[in-house]
Protein backbone atom coordinates (compact mmCIF):
# COMPACT_ATOMS: atom_id res chain seq x y z
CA UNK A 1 88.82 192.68 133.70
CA UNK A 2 87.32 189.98 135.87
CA UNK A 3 83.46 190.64 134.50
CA UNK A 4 85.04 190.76 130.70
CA UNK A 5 86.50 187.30 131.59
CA UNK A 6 83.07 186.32 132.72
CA UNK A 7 81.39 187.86 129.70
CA UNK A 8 83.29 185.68 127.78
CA UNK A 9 83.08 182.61 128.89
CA UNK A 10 79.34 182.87 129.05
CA UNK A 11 79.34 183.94 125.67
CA UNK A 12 81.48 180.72 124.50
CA UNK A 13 78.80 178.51 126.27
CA UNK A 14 75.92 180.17 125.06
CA UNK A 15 77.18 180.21 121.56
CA UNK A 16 77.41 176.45 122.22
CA UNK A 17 80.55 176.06 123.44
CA UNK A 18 80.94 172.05 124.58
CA UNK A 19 84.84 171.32 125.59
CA UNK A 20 86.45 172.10 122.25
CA UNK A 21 89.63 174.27 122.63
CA UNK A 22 93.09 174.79 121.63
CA UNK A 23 93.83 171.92 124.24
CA UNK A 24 92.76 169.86 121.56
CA UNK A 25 95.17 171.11 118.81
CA UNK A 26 98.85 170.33 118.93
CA UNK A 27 99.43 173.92 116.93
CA UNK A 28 99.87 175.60 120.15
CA UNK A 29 102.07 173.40 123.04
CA UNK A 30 101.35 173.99 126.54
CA UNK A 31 103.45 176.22 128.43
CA UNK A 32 103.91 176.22 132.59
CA UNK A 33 103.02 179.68 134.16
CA UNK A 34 102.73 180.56 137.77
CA UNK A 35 100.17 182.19 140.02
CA UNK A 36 101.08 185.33 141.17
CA UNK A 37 98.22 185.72 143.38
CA UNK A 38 95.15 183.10 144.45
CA UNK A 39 93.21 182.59 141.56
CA UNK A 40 89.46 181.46 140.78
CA UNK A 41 89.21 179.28 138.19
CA UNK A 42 86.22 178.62 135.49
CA UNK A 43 84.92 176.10 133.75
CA UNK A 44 82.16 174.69 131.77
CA UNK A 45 80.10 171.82 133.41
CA UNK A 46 76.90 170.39 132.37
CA UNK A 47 75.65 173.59 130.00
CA UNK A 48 77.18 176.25 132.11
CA UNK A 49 80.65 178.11 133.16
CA UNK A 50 80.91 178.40 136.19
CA UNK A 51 83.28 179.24 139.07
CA UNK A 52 84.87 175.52 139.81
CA UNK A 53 87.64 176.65 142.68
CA UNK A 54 90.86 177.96 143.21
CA UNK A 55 94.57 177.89 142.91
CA UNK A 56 96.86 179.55 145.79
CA UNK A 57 99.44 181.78 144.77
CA UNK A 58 102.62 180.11 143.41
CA UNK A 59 101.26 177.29 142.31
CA UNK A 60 102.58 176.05 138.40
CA UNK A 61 100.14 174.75 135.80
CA UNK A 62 100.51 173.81 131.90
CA UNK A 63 97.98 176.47 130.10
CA UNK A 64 97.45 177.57 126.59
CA UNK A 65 97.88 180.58 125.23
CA UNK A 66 94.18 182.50 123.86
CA UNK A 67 94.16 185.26 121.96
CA UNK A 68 91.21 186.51 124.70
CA UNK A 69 91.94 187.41 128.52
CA UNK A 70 92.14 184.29 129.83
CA UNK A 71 94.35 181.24 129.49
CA UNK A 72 92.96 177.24 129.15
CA UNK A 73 93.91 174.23 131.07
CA UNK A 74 92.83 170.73 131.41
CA UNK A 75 90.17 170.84 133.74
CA UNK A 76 88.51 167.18 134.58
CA UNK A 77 87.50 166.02 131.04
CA UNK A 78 87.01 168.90 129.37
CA UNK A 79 88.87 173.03 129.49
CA UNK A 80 89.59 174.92 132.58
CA UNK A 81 90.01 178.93 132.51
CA UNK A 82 92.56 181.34 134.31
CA UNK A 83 92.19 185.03 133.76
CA UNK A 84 95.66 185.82 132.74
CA UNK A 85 96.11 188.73 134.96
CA UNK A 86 96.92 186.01 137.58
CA UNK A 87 99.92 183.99 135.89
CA UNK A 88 103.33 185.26 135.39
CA UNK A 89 106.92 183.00 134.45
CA UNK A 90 107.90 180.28 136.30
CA UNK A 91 110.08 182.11 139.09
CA UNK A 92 113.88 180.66 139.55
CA UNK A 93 114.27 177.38 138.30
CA UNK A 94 111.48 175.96 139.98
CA UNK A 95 109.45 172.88 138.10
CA UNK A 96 106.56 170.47 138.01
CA UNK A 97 107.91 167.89 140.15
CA UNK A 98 104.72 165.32 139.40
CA UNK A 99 105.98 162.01 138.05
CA UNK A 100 105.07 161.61 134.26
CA UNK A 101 103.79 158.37 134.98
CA UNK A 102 101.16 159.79 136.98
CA UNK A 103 100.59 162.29 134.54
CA UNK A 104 100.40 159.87 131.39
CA UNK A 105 98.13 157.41 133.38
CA UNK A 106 94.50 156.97 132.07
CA UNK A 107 91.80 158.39 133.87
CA UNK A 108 89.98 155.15 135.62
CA UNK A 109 86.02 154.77 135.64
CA UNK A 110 85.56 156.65 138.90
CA UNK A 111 84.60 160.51 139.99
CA UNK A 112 84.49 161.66 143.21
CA UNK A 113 81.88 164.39 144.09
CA UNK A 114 81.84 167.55 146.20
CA UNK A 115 79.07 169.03 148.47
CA UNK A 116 81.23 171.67 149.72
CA UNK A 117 84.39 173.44 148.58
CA UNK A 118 87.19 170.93 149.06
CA UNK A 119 91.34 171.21 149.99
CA UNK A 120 93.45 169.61 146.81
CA UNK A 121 96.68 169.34 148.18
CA UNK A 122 100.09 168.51 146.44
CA UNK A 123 100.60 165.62 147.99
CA UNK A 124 98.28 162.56 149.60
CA UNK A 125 98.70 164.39 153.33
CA UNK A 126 97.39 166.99 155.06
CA UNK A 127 100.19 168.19 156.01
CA UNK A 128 101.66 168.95 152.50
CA UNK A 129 100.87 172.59 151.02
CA UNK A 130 97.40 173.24 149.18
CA UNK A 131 97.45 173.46 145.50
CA UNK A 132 93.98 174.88 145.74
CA UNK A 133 90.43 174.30 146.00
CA UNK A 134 87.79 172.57 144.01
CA UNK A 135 84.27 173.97 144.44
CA UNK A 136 80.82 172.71 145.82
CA UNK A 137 78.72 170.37 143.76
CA UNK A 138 81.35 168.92 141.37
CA UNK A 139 82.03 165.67 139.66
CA UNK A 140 85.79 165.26 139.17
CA UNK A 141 87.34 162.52 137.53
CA UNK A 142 90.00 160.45 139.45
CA UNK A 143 93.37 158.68 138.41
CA UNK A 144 93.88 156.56 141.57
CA UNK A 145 93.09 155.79 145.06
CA UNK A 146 95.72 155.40 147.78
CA UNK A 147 96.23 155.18 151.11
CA UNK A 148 98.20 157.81 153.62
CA UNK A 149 100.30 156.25 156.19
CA UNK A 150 97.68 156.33 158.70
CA UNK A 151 95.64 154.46 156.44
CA UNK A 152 93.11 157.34 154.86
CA UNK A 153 92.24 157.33 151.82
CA UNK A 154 93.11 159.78 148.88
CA UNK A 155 92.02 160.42 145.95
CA UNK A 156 95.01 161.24 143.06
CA UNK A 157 93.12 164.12 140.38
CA UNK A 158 94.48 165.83 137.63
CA UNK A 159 94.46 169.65 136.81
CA UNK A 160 96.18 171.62 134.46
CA UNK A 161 99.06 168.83 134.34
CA UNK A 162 99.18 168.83 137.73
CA UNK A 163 98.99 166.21 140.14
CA UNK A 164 96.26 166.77 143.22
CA UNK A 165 94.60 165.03 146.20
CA UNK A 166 91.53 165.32 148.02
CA UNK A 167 90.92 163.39 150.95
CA UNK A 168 88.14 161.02 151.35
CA UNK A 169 86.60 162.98 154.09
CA UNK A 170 86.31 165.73 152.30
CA UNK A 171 85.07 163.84 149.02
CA UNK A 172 82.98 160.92 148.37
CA UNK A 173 83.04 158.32 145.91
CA UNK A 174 80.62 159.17 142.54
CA UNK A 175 77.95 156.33 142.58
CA UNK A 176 76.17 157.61 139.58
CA UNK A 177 73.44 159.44 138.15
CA UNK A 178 70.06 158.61 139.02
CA UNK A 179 67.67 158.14 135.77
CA UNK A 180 63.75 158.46 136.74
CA UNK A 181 61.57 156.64 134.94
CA UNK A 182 57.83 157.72 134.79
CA UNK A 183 54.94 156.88 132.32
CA UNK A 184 51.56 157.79 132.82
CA UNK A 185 50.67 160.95 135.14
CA UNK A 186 46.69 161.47 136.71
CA UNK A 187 44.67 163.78 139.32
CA UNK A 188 43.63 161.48 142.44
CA UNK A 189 40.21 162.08 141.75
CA UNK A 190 39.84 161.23 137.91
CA UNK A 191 42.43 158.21 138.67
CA UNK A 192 39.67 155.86 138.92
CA UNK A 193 40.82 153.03 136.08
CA UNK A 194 44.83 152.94 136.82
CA UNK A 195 45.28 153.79 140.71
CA UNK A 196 46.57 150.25 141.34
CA UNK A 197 49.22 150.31 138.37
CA UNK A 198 52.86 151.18 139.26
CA UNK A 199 53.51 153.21 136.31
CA UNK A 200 51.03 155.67 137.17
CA UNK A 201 51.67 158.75 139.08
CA UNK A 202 49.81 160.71 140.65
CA UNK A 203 50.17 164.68 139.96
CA UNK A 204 50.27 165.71 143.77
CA UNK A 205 53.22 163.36 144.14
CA UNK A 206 54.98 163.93 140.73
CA UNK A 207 54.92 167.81 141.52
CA UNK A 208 56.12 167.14 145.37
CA UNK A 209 59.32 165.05 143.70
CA UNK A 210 60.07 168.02 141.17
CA UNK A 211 60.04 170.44 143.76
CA UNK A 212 62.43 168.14 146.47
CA UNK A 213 64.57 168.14 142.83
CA UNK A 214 64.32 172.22 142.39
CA UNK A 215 64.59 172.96 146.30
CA UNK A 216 67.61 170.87 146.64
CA UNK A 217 69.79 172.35 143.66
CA UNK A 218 68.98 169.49 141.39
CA UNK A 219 70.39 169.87 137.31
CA UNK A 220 68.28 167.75 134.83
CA UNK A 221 70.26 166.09 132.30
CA UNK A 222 69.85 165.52 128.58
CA UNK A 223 70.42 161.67 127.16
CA UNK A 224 73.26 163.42 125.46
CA UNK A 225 74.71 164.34 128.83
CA UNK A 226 74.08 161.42 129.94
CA UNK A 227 76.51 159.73 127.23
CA UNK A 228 79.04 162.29 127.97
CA UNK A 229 79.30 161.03 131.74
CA UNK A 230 78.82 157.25 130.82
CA UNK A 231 82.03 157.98 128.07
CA UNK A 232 83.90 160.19 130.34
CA UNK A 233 83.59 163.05 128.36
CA UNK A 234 81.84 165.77 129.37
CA UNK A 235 82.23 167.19 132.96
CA UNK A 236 78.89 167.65 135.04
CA UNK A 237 77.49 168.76 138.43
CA UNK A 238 77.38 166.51 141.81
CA UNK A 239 73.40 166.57 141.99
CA UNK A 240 71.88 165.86 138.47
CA UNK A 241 69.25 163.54 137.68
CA UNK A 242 68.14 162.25 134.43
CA UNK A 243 63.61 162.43 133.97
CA UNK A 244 62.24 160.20 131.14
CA UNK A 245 59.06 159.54 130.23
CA UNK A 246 58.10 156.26 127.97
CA UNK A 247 55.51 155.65 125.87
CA UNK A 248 54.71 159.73 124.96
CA UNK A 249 50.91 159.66 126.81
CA UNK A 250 48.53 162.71 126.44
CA UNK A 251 48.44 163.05 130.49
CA UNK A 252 52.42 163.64 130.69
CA UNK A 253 51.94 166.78 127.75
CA UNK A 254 48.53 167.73 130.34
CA UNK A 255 50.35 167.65 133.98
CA UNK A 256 53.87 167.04 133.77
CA UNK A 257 54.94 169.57 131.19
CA UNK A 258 54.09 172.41 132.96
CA UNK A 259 55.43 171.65 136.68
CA UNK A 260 58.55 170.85 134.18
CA UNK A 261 58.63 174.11 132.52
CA UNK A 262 57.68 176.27 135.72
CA UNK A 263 60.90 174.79 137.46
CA UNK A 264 63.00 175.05 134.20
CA UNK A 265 63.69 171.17 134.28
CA UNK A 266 64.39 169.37 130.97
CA UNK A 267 63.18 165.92 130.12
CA UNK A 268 63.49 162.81 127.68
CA UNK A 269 60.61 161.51 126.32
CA UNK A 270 60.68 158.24 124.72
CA UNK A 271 58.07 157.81 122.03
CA UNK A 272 56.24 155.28 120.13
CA UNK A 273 56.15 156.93 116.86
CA UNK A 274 53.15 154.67 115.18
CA UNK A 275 51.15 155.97 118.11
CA UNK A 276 51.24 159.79 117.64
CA UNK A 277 48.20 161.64 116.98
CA UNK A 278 47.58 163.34 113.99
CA UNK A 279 45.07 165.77 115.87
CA UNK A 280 44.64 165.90 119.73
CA UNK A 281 42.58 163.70 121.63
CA UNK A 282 39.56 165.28 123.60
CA UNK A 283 40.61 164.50 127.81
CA UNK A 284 39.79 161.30 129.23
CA UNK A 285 41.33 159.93 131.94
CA UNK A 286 39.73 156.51 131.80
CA UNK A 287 41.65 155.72 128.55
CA UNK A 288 45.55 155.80 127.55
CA UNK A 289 45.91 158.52 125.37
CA UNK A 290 48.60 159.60 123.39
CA UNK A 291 50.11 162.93 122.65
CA UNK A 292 49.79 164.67 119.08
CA UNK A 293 52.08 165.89 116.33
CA UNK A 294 51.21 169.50 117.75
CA UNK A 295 51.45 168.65 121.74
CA UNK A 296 54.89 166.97 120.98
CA UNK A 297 55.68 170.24 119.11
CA UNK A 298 54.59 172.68 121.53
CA UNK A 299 56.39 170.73 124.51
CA UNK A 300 60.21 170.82 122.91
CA UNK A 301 61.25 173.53 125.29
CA UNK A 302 61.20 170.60 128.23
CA UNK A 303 61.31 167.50 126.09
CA UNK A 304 64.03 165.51 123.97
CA UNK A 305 62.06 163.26 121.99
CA UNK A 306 63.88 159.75 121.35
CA UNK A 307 62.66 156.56 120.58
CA UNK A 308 60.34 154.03 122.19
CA UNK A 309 60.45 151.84 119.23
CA UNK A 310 57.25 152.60 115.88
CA UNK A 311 55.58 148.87 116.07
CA UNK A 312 57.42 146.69 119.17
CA UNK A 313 55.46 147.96 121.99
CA UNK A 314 53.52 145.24 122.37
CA UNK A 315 53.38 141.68 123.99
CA UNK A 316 53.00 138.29 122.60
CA UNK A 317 50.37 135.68 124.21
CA UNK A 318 52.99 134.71 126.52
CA UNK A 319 52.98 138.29 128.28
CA UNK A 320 56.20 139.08 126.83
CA UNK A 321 57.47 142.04 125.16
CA UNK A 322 57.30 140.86 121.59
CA UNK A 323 60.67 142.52 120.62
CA UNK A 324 61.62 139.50 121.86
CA UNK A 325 60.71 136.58 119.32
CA UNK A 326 61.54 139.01 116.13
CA UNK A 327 64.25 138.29 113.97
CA UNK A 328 66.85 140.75 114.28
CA UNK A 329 66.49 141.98 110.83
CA UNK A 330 62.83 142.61 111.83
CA UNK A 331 63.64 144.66 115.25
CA UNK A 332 66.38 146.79 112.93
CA UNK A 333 63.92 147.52 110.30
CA UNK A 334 61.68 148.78 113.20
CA UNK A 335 64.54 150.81 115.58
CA UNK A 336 65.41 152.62 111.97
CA UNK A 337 61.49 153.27 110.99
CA UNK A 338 61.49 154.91 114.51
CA UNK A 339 64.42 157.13 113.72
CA UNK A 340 63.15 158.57 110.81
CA UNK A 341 59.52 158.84 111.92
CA UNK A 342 60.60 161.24 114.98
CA UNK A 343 63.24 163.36 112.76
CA UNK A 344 60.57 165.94 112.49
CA UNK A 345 60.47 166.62 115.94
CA UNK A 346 64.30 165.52 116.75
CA UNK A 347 67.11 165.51 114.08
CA UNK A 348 69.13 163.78 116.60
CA UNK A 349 67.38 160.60 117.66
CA UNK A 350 70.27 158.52 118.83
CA UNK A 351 68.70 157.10 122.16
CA UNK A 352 66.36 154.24 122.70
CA UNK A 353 64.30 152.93 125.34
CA UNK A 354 63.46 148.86 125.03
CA UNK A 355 59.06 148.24 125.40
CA UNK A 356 58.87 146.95 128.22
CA UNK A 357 62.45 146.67 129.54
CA UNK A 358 62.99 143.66 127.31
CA UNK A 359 65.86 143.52 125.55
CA UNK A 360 68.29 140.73 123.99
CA UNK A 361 71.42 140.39 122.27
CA UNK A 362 69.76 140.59 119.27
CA UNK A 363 68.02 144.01 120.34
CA UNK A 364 71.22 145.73 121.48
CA UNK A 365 73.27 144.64 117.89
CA UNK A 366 69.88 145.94 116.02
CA UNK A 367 70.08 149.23 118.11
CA UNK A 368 73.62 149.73 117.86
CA UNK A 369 73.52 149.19 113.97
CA UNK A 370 70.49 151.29 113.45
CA UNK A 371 72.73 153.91 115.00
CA UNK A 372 71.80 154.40 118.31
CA UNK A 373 73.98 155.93 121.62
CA UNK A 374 72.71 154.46 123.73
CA UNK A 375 69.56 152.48 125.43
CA UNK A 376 68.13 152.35 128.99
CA UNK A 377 66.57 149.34 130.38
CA UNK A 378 63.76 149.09 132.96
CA UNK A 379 66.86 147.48 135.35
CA UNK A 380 67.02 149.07 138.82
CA UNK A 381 70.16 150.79 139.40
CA UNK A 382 72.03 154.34 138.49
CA UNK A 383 74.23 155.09 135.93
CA UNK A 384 78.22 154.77 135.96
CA UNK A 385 80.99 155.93 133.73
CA UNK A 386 82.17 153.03 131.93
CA UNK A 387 78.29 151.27 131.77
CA UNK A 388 77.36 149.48 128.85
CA UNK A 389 75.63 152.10 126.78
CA UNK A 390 72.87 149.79 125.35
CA UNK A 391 71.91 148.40 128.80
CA UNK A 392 71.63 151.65 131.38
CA UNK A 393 69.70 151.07 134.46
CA UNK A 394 67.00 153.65 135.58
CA UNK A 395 64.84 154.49 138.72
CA UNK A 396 61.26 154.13 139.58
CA UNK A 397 59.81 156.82 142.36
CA UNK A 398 56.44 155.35 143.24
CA UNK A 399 53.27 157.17 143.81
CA UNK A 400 53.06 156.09 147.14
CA UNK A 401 56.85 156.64 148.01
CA UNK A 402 57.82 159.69 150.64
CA UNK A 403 60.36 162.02 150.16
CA UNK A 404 62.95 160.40 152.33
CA UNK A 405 62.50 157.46 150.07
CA UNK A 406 63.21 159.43 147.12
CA UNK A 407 65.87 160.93 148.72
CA UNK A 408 67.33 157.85 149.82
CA UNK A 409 67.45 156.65 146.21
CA UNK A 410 68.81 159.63 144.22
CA UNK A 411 71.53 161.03 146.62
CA UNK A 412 75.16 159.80 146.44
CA UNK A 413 74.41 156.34 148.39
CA UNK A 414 76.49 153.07 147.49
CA UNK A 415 73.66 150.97 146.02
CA UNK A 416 72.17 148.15 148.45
């Protein structure tokens, strides 16, 4: 029974399955079942189900009913899964004895994140009996922190209508999502024009960061996954990064796209549209080069094409990105002409990165009202839950940065 469970829930996220269930519908009300045995639980985070922990045997949670071989719960912020060989009635007259305040209580702007399986217990003490576990490499969102009466720190979760707690030894604070930002991509030895430019990359060191990513269990995000965390909608793993790549150059189709594709990373790739090639360009790494309508076409199985703006990446006399002395019916016209020009690669284009990292008040109402998600900025920082969508920070790893400095940037570190 336990590999048709599996079956299935593979099947529902391969079929596109994205956190819609019968949690969502009032026709069928929760009900509170019991485990009759220790149970693994399932669940669907980033673009996979996966195994997500445990709950011991006797524990109560509020599940719905399927017509399959499992039962749903609220798991995080999206659907949880029990194979219902492991729930029976409620035995005696046993119930939930979490306060409904707790239970009713908002979710606040804050995850915590596992590197190893982790105790949830049933009350903020370890000396209280174990609800269950939560596994390795999670992002869980949390209702509240509070403090034990030796003055530890706990943090109050949510699952299946249950309250839990995890210790803050056990857990650390989420302190967002790294978002790389990369833009032009050469061999050492042809690297003879832009070797002193900090948006150049070298392909030694580009493919030595990708394969710190693959070696240390790294997921790459979409934009759209992105906007699920930063909206606290979509649950996702403990070590995910976000790669972009502005401007859409010939060199990132040449070198990055396959180290992308051999590790099975995806990427975003933020393109000026008035600056794609009809036909490709013959090599030269002396000159910026862009890619073509066929080299964007034959890389979609890495990257997300969104927008870079059609006519704004440029700068004024001043040296400053010239988005920023347009009128704001002049920036919309151009953040809409960008849309529809990348349609034929993207039907989805709802994601924007500002030339330059310049951006205005102006610039975020014009990309908001041209009907974009979101935009990322050339700020230095991660990303949080609870951001402002139009103004995400992002990540530069340098040519001439080690390892440990990468690693020092993207792992779970309060920011300095």
């Amino acid at each position: 029974m336990l590999t048709r469970f599996i079956f299935c829930l593979l099947a529902l996220c391969c079929a596109g399955y994205a956190g819609a269930s019968l949690l969502s519908s009032h026709a069928i009300p929760a009900q509170y079942m019991q485990t009759t045995e220790d149970a693994d639980i399932w669940a669907q985070v980033g673009d996979k189900v996966i195994s997500v922990g445990t709950v011991q045997e006797g524990q109560i949670l509020a599940v719905v009913p399927t017509a399959a071989d499992y039962y749903e719960f609220r798991f995080g912020f999206g659907t949880g899964f029990i194979d219902k060989a492991h729930l029976g009635p409620v035995a005696g007259k046993q119930r939930v004895e979490d306060r409904l305040g707790d239970l009713n209580k908002p979710l606040s702007n804050q995850n915590l994140v596992t590197f190893r399986d982790v105790q949830v217990y049933n009350a903020p003490s370890s000396g209280s009996a174990p609800f269950g576990t939560l596994a390795e490499n999670l992002r869980y969102p949390v209702i509240a922190r509070l403090k034990d009466r030796l003055n530890q720190t706990w943090f109050q979760i949510r699952i299946g209508n249950r309250l839990g707690y995890v210790s803050s030894l056990d857990a650390q604070q989420d302190n967002g999502i790294p978002v790389l930002t990369y833009h032009h991509i050469l061999r050492d030895e042809e690297n003879t024009r832009f070797r002193h430019t900090s948006t150049t990359t070298s392909v030694v060191a580009f493919s030595n960061q990708m394969t710190w990513l693959r070696d240390r269990g790294y997921t790459t995000l979409s934009m759209y996954q992105l906007e699920g965390y930063v909206r606290n909608r979509m649950n996702l793993p403990a070590r995910s990064v976000v790669i972009t790549f502005d401007d859409g150059l010939k060199s990132v189709y040449r070198y990055a796209y396959p180290i992308l594709k051999k590790y099975g990373f995806k990427a975003t790739s933020f393109i000026i549209s008035s600056r794609i090639k009809r036909h490709p360009q013959q090599w030269n790494p002396k000159a910026l080069q862009f890619m073509s309508l066929s080299e964007l076409q034959a890389s979609q199985d890495v990257f997300d094409v969104q927008s870079h703006t059609h006519f704004l990446h440029r700068i004024d006399g001043y040296r400053r990105p010239i988005l920023l002395s347009r009128s704001y019916h002049n920036v919309l016209f151009d953040f809409e002409h960008s849309r529809r020009a990348l349609a034929q690669f993207n039907p989805h284009v709802l994601y924007l990165s500002y030339p330059f990292g310049g951006y205005d008040d102006k610039a975020v109402k014009a990309a908001n009202d041209a009907g974009f998600h979101m935009a990322v900025t050339t700020v230095r920082g991660k990303v949080k839950p609870g951001d402002n969508p139009f103004l995400l920070k992002r990540l530069y790893i340098l040519r001439t940065d080690s390892l440990e400095t990468m690693s020092r940037l993207i792992t779970n570190q309060p920011e300095s």
